[in-house]
N, C-alpha and C. Protein backbone atom coordinates (compact mmCIF):
# COMPACT_ATOMS: atom_id res chain seq x y z
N UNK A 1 12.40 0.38 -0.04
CA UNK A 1 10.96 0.48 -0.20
C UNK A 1 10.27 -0.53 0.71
N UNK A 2 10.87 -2.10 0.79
CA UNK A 2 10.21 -2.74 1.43
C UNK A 2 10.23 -2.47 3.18
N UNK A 3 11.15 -1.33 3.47
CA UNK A 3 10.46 -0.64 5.01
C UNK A 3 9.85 -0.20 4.98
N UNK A 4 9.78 0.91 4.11
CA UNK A 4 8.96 1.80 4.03
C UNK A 4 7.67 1.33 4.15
N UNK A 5 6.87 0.28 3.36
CA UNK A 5 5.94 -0.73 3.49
C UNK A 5 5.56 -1.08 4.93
N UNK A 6 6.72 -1.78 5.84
CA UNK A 6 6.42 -2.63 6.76
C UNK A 6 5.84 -1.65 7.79
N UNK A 7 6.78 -0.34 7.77
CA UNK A 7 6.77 0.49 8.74
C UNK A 7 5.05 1.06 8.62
N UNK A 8 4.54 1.53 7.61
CA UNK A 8 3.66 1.44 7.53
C UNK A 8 2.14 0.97 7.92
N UNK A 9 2.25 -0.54 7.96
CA UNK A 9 1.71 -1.64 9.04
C UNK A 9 1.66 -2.55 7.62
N UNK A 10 1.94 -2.32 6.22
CA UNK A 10 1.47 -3.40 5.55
C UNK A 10 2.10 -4.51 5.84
N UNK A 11 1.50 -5.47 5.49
CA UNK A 11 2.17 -6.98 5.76
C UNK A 11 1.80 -7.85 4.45
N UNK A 12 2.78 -9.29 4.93
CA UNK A 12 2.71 -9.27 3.16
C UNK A 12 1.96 -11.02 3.53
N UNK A 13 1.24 -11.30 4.66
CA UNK A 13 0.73 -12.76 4.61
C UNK A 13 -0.07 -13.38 3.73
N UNK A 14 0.06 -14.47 3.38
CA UNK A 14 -0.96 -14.82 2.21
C UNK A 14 -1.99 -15.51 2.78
N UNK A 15 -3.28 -15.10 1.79
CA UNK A 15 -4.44 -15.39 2.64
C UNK A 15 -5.04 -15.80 1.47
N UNK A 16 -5.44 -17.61 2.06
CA UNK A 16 -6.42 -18.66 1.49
C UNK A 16 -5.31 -18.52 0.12
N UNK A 17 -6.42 -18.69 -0.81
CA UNK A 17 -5.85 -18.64 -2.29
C UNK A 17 -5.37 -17.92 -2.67
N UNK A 18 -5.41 -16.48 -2.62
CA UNK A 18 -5.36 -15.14 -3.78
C UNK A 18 -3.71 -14.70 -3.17
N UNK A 19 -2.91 -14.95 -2.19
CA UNK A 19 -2.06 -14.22 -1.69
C UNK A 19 -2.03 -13.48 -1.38
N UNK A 20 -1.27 -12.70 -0.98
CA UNK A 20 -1.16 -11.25 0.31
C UNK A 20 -2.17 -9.93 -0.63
N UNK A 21 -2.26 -10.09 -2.19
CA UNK A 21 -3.19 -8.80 -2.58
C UNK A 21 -2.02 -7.71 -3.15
N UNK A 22 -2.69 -6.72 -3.67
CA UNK A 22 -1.81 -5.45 -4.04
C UNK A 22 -1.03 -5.27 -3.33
N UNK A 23 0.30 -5.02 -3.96
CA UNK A 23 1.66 -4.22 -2.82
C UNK A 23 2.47 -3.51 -4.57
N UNK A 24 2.56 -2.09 -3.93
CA UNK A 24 3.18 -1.32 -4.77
C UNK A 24 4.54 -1.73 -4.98
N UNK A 25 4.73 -1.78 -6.39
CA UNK A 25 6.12 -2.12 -7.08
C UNK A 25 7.62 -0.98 -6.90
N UNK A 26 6.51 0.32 -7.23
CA UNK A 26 7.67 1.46 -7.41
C UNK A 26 7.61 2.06 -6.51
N UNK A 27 8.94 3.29 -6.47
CA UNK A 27 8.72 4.03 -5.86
C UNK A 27 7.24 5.32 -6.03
N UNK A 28 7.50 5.45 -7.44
CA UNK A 28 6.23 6.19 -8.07
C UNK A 28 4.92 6.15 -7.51
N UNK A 29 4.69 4.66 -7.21
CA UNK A 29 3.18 3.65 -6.89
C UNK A 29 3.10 4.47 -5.29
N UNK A 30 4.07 4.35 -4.93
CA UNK A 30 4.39 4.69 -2.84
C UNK A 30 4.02 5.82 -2.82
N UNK A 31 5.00 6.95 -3.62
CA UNK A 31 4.72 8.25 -3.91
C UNK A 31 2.92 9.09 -4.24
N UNK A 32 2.61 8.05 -4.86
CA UNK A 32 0.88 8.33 -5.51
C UNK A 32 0.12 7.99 -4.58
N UNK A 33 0.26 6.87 -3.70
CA UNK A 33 -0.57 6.43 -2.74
C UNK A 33 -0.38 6.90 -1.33
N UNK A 34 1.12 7.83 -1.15
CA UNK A 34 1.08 8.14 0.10
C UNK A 34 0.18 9.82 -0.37
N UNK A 35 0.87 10.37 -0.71
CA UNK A 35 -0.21 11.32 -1.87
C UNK A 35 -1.52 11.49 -1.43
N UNK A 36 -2.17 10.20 -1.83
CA UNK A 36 -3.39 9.77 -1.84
C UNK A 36 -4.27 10.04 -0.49
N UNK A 37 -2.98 9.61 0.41
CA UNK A 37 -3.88 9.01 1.90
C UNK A 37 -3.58 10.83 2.68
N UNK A 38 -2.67 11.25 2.34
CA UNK A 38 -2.63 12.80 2.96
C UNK A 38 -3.75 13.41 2.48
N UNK A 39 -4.50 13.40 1.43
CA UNK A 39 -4.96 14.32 0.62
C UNK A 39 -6.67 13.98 1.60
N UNK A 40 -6.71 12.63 1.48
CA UNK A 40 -7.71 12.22 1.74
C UNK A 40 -7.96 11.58 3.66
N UNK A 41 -7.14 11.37 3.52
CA UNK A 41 -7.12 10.85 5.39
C UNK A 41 -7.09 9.35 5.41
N UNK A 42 -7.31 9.10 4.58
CA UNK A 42 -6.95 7.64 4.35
C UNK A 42 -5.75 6.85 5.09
N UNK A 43 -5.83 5.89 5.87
CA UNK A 43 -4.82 5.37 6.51
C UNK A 43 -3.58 4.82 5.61
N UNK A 44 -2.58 5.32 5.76
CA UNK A 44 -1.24 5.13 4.90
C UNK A 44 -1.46 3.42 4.42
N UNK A 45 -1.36 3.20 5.42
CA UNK A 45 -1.28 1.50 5.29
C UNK A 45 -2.67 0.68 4.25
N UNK A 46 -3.13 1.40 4.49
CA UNK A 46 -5.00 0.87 3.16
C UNK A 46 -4.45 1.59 2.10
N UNK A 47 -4.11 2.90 2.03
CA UNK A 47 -4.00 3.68 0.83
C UNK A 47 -2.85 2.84 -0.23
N UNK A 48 -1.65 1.96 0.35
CA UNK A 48 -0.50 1.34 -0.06
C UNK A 48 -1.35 0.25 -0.83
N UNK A 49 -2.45 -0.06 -0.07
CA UNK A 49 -2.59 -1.51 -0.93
C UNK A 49 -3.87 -1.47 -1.37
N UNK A 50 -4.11 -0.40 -2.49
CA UNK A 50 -5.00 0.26 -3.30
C UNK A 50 -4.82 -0.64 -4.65
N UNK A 51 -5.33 -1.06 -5.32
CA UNK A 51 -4.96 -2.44 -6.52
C UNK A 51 -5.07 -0.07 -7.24
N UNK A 52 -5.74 0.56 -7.14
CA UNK A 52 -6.03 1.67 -8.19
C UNK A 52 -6.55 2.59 -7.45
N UNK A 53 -6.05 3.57 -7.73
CA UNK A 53 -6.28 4.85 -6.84
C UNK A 53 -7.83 5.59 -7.26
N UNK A 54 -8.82 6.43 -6.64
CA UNK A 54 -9.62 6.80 -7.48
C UNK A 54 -9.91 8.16 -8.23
């Protein structure tokens, strides 16, 4: 999973205080959000690091 991620473009740097932000746990989470970004056009890589889909 964690290629699947990188390949993507997500990255996992931490920024200031809060840390790197949403990154999907499951496969399920990957599955819903890649889902997400086909359906909608949404760039794979934004759609991954969705804290909630809408």
């Amino acid at each position: 999973m964690l290629s699947l991620l990188l390949h993507a473009g997500v990255r996992f740097h931490k920024s200031c205080c809060a840390g790197p932000g949403y990154r999907p746990r499951t496969l399920r989470e990957v599955r819903e959000r890649m889902t997400y970004a086909r359906r909608t056009g949404e760039p794979i890589a934004r759609a991954l690091v969705r804290p909630e889909l809408p």
